[in-house]
Structures are given as C-alpha cells and as structure tokens.
N, C-alpha and C. Protein backbone atom coordinates (compact mmCIF):
# COMPACT_ATOMS: atom_id res chain seq x y z
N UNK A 1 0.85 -1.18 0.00
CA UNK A 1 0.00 0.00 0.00
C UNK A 1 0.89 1.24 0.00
N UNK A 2 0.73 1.89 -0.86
CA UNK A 2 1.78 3.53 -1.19
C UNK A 2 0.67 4.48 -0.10
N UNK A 3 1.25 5.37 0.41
CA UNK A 3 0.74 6.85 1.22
C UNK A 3 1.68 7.72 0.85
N UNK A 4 0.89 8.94 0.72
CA UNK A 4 1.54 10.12 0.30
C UNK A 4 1.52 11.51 1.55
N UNK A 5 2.16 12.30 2.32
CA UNK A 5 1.37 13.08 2.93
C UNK A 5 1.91 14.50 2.64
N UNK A 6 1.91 15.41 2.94
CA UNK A 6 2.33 16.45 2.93
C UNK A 6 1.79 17.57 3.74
N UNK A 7 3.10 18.79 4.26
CA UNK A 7 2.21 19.95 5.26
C UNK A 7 3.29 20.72 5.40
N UNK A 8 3.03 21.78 6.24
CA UNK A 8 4.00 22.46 6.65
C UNK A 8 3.41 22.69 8.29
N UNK A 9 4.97 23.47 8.56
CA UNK A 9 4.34 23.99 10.18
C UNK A 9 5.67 25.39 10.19
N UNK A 10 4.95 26.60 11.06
CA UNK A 10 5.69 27.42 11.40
C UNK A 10 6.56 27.57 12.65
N UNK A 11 7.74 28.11 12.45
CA UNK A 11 8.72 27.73 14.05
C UNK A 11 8.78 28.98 14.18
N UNK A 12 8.95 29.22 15.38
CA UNK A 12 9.71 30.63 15.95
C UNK A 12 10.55 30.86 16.28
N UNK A 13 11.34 30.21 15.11
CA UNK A 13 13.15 29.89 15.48
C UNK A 13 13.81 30.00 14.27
N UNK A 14 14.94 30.12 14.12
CA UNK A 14 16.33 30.64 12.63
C UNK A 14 16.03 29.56 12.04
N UNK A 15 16.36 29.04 10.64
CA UNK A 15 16.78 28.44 9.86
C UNK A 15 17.90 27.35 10.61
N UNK A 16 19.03 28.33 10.68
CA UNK A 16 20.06 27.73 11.80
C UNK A 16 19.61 26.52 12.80
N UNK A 17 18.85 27.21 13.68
CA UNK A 17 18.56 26.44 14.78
C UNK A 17 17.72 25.18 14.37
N UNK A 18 16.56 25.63 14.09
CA UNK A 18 15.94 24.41 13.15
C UNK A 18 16.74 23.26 12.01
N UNK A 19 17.62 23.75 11.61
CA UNK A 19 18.64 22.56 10.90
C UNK A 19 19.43 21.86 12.34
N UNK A 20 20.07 22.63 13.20
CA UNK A 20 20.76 22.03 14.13
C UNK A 20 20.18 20.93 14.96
N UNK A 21 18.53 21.39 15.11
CA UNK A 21 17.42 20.26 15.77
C UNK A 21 17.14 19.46 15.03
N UNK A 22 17.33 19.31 13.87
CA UNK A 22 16.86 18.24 13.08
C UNK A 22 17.77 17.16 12.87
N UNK A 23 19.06 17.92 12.88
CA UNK A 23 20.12 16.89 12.76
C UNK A 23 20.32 16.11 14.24
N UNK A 24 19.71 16.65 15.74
CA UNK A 24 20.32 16.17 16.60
C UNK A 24 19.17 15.04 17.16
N UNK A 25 20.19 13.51 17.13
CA UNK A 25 19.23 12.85 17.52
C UNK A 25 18.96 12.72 19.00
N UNK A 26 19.45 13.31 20.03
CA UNK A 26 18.51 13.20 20.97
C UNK A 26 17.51 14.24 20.98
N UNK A 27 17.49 15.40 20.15
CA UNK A 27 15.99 16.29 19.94
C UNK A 27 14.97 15.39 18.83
N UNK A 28 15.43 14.87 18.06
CA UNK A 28 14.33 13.75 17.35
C UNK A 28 13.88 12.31 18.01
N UNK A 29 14.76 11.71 18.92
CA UNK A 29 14.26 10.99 19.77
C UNK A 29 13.02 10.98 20.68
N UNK A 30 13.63 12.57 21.31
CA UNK A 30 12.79 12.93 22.40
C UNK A 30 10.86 13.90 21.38
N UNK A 31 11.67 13.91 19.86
CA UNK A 31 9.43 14.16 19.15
C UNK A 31 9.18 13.02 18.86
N UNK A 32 9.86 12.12 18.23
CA UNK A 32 8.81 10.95 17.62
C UNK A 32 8.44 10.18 18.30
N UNK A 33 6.90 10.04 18.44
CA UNK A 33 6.50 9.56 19.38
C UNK A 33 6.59 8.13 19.14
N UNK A 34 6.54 7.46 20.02
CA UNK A 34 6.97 6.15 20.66
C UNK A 34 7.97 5.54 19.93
N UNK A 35 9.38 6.76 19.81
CA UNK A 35 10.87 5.91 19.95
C UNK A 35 11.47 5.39 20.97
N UNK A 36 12.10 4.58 21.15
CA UNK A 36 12.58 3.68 22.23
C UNK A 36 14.40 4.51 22.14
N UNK A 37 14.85 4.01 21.00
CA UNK A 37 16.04 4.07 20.72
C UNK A 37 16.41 5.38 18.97
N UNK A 38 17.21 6.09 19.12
CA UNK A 38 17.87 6.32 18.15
C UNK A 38 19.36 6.88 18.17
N UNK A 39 20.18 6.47 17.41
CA UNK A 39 21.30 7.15 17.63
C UNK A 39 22.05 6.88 15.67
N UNK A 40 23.07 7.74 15.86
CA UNK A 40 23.40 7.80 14.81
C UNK A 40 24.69 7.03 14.41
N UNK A 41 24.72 6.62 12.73
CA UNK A 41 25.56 5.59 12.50
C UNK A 41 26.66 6.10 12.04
N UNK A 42 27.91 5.48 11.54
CA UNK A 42 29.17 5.89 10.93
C UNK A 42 28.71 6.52 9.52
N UNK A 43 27.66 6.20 9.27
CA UNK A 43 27.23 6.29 7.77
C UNK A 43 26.81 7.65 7.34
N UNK A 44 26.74 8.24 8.42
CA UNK A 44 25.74 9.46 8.41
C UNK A 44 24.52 9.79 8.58
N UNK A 45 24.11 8.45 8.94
CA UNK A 45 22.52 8.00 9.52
C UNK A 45 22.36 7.14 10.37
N UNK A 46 20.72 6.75 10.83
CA UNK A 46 20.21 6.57 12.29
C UNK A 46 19.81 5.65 12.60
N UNK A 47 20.43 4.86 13.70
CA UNK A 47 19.00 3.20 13.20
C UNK A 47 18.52 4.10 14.57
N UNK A 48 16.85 3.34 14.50
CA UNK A 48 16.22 3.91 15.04
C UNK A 48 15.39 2.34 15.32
N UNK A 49 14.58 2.52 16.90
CA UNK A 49 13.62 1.85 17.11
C UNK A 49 12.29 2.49 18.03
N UNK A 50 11.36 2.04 17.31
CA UNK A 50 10.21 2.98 17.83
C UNK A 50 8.88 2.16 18.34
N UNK A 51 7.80 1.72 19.09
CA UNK A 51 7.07 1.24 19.22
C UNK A 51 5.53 2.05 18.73
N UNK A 52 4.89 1.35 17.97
CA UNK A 52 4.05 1.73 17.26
C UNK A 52 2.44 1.12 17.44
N UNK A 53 1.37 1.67 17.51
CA UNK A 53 0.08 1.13 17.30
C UNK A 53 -0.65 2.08 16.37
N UNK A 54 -1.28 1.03 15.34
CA UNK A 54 -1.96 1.63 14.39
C UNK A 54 -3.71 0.99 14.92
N UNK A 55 -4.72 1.22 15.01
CA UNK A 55 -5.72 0.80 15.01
C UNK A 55 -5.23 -0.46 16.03
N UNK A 56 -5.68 -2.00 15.58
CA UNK A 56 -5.35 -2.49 16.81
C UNK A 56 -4.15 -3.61 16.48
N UNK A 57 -3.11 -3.13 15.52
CA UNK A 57 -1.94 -3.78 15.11
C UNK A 57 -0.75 -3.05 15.97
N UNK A 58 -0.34 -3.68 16.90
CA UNK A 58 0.82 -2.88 17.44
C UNK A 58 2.09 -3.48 17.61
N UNK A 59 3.24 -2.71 16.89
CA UNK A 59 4.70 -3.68 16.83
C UNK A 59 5.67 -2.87 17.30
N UNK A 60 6.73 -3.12 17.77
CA UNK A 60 8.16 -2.27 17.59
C UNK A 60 8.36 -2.70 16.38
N UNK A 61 8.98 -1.29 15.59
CA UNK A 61 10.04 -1.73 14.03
C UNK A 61 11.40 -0.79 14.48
N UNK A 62 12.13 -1.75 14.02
CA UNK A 62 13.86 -1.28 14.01
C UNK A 62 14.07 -1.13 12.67
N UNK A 63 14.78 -0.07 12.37
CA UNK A 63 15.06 0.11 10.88
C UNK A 63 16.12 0.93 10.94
N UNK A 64 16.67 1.97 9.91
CA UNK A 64 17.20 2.54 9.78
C UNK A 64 16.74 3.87 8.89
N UNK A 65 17.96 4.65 9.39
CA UNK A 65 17.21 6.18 8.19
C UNK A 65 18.74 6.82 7.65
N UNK A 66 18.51 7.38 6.15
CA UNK A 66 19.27 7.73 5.55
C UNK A 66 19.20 9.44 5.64
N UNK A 67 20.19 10.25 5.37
CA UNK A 67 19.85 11.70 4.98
C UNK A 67 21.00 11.93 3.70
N UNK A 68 20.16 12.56 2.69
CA UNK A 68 20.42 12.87 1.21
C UNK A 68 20.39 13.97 0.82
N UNK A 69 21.04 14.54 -0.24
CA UNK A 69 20.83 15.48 -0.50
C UNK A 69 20.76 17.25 0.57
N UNK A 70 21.88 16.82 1.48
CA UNK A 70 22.18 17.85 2.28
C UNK A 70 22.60 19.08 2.08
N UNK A 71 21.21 20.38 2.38
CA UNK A 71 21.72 21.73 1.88
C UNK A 71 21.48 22.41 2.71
N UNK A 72 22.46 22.96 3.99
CA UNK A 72 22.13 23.42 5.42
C UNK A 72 22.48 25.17 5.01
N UNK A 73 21.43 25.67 5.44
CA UNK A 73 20.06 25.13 6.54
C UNK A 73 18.65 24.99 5.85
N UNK A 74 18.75 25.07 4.31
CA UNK A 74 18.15 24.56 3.34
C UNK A 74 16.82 23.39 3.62
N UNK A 75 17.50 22.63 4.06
CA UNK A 75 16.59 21.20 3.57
C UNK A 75 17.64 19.95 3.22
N UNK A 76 16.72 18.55 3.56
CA UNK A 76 17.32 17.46 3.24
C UNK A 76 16.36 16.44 2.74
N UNK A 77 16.93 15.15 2.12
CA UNK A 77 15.74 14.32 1.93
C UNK A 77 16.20 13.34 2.79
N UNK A 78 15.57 12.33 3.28
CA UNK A 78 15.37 11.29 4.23
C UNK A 78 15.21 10.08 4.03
N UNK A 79 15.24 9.30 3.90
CA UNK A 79 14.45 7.88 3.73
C UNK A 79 15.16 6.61 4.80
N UNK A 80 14.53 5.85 4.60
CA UNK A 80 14.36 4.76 5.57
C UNK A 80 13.25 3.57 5.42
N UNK A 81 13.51 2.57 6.00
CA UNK A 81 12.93 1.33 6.00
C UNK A 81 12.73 0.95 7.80
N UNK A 82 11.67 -0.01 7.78
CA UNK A 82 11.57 -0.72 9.11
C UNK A 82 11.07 -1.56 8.87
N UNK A 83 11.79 -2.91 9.88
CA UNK A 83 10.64 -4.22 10.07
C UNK A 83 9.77 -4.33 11.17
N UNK A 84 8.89 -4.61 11.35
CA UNK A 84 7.58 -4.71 12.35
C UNK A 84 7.35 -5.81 12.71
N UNK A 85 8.26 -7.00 12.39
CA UNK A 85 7.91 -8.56 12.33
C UNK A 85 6.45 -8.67 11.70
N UNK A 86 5.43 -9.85 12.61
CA UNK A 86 4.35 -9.70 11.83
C UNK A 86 3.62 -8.89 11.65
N UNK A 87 3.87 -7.28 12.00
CA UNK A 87 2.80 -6.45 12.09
C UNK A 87 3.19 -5.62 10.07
N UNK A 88 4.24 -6.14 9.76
CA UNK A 88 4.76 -5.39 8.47
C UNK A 88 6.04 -4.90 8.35
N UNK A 89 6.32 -4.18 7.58
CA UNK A 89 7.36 -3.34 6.98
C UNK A 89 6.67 -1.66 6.65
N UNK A 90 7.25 -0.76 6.67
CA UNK A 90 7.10 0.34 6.54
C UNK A 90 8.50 1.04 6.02
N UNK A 91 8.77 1.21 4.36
CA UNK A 91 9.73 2.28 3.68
C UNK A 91 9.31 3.40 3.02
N UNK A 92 9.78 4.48 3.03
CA UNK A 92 9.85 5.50 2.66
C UNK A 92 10.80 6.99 2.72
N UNK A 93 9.85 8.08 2.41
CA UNK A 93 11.13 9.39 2.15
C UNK A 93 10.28 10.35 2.45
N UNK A 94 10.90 11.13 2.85
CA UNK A 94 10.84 12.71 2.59
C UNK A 94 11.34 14.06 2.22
N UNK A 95 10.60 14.46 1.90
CA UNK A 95 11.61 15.80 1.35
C UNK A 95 11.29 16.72 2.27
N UNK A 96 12.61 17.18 3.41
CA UNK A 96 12.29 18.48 3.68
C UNK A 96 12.69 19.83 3.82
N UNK A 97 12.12 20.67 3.82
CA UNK A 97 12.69 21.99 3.34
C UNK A 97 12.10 23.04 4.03
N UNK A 98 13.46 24.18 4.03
CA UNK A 98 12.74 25.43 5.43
C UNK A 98 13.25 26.53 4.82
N UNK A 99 12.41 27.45 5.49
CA UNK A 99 12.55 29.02 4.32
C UNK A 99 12.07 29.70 5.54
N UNK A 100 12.65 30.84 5.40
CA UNK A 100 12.66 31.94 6.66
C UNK A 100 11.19 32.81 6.17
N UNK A 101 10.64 32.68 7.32
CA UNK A 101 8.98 33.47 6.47
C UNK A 101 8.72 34.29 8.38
N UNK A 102 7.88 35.23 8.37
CA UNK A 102 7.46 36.03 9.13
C UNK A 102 7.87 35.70 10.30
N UNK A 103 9.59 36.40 10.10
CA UNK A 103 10.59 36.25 11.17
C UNK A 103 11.01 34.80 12.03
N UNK A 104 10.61 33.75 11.27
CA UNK A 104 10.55 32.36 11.72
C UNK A 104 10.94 31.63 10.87
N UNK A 105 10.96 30.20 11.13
CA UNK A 105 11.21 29.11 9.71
C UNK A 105 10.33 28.64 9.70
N UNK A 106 9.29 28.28 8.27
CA UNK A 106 8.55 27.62 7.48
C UNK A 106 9.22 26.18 7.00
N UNK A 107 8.98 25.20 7.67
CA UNK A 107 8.97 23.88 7.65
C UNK A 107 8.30 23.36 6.69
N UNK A 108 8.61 22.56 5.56
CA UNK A 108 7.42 21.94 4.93
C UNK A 108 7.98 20.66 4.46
N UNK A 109 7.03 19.52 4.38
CA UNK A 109 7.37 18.41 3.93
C UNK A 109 6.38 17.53 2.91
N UNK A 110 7.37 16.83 2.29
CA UNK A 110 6.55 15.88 1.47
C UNK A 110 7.18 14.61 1.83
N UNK A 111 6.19 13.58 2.10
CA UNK A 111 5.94 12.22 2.29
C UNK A 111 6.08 11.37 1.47
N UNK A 112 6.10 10.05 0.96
CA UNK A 112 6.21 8.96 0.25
C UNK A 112 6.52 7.59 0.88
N UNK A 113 5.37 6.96 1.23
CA UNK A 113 5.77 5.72 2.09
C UNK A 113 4.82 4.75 0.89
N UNK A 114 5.73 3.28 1.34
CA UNK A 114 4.85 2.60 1.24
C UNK A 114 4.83 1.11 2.58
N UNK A 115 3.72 0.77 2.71
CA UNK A 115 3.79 -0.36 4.07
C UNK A 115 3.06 -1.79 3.48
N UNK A 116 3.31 -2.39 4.25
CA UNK A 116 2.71 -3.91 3.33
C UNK A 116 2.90 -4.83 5.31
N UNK A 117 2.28 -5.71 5.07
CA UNK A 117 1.95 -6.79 5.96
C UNK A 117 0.52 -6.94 6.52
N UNK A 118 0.38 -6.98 8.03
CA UNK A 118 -0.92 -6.85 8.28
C UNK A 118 -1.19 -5.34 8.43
N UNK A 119 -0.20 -4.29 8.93
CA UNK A 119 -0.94 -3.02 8.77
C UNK A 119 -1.50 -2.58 7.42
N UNK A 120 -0.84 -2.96 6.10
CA UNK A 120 -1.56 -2.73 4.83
C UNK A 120 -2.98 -3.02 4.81
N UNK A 121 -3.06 -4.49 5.66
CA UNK A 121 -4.53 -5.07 5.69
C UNK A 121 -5.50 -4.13 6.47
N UNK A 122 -5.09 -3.28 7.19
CA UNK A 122 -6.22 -2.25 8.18
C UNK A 122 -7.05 -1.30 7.25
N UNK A 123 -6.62 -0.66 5.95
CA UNK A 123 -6.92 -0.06 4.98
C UNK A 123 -6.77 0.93 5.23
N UNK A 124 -6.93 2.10 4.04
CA UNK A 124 -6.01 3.56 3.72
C UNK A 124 -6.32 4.21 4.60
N UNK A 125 -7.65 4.12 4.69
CA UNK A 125 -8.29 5.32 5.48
C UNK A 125 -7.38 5.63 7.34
N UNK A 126 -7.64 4.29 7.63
CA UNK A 126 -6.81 4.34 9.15
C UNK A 126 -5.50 4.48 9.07
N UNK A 127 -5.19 3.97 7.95
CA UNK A 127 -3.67 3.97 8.07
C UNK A 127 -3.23 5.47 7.51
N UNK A 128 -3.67 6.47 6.39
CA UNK A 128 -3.90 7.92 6.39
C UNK A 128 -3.81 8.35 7.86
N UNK A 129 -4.87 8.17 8.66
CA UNK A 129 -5.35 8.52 9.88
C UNK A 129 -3.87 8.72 10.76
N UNK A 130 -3.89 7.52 10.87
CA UNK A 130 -2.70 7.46 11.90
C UNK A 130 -1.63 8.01 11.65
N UNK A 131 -1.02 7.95 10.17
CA UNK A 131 -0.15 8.66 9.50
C UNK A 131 0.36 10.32 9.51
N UNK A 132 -0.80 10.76 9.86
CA UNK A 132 -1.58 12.28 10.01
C UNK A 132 -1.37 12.40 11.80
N UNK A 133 -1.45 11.68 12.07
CA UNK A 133 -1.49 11.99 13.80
C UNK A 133 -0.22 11.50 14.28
N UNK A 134 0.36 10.77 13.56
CA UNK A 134 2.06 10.37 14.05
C UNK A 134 2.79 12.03 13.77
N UNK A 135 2.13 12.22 12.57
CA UNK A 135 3.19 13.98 11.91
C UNK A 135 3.08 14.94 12.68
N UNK A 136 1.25 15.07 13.05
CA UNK A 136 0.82 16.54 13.62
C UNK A 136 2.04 15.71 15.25
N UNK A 137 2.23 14.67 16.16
CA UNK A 137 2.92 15.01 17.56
C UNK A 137 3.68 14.78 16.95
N UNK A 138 4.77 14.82 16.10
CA UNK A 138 6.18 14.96 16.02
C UNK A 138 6.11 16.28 15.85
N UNK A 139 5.72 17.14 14.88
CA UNK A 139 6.02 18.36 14.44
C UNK A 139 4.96 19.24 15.82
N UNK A 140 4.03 18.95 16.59
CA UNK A 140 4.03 19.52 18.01
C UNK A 140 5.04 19.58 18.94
N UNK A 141 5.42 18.29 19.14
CA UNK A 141 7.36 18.32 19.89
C UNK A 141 8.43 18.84 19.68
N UNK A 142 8.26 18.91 18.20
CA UNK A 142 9.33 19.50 17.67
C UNK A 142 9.55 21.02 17.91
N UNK A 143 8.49 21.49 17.58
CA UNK A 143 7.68 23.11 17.59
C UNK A 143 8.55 23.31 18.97
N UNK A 144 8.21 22.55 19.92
CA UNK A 144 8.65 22.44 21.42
C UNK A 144 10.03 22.69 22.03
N UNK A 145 10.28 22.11 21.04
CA UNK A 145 12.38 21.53 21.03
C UNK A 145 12.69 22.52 20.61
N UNK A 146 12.16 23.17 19.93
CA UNK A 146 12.87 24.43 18.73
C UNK A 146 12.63 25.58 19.40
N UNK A 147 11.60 25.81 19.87
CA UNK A 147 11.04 27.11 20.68
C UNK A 147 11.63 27.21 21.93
N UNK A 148 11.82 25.89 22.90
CA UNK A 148 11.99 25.53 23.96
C UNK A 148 13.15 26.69 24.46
C-alpha cells in the first residue's frame, strides 16, 4: 500500500537552529512519538527503534534512516525502512525543506511511504489517519524543542 502526505508547520526559530534540531538525535528521539532508541551511524545515519500502534496492530520496528541530499540550513531528503515482524514493513522518504517566512522558519514536507503486511490489511483510510497523527505530535514536539 503507497501513502503520500504532505504539510508544513511554522517555528519561531532561525533556519540555523531548526537545521541544528533536526540533525540532533537526541531532539528527534525525544518528538517521535513512541521511539525507544535512536542514535546515529558511521554512515551518516540513524537506526532507530520505535514502538508503534496503528488501530489495533501494534509492533516495535527497528530500521534505519538515511539523509540525502544535504543543503544546510536549506533542507534534506530522508528515507528509511523498518521491520515490524508480523505487524509489516514500513519504507519511505521525505523531502524536507525550510525558508525563513514572518521572522521564523517555514517547515514543509513531502511524504512517500509505502507499508505492506498486516498493517496494509487495516486499509487507507486508518492507516492515512494514523499517519496524520504520528506527523501533527512529532512536528508539536518539535515546535517544542525548537522554541523551547
């Protein structure tokens, strides 16, 4: 099953600062909600483990995440994979990008996942759903971390 999402959110913080939080994984640890673990690899990226419930499928997935296309304080693209054991797999990307707008940074992103196992089986709509409510508390925490 492919998902697409996209949004923005406004910070009340530099360009600067907002690239520096994005890159640091104990400020991305401490938004995405229900990470357990992340830290960063020799590679230039993160394995990460997070515990997850979608509707009433709930797994830890360990995976990893890439960052591409690095243009600080610009924007980066992202991608990554996870396994869920039987609950699925979940890969995808994002593109994201920040622009200084009414004395703040303008955050915006585009999405591209696709997931397959039994969460594929829950259908779009919930899995949209949840998708949408994993973004809005990361980018609430984040807002947090950045402002903080």
């Amino acid at each position: 099953m492919a998902m697409t999402m996209n949004g923005e959110v406004q910070l009340a913080a530099s360009r600067e600062a907002v690239w520096d939080k994005l890159n640091d994984p104990d400020v991305l640890k401490a938004c995405i909600p229900g990470c357990e673990e992340l830290e960063k690899t020799d590679d230039g990226g993160f394995r990460a483990t997070a515990k997850m419930k979608v509707g009433p499928v709930s797994a830890r997935f360990r995976g990893k995440v890439m960052l591409s296309d690095l243009d600080p304080p610009n924007g980066y693209k992202i991608s990554g994979e996870g396994e869920g054991g039987v609950a699925g797999f979940a890969k995808g990307g994002a593109a994201v990008k920040l622009a200084e707008k009414d004395g703040g940074t303008l955050l915006s992103y585009d999405v591209e996942a696709q997931i397959g196992g039994k969460l594929a089986q829950l259908g779009q709509r919930l899995i949209n759903g949840a998708a949408k409510k994993l973004a809005d508390e990361f980018f609430a925490n984040f807002a947090k971390a950045v402002q903080g």
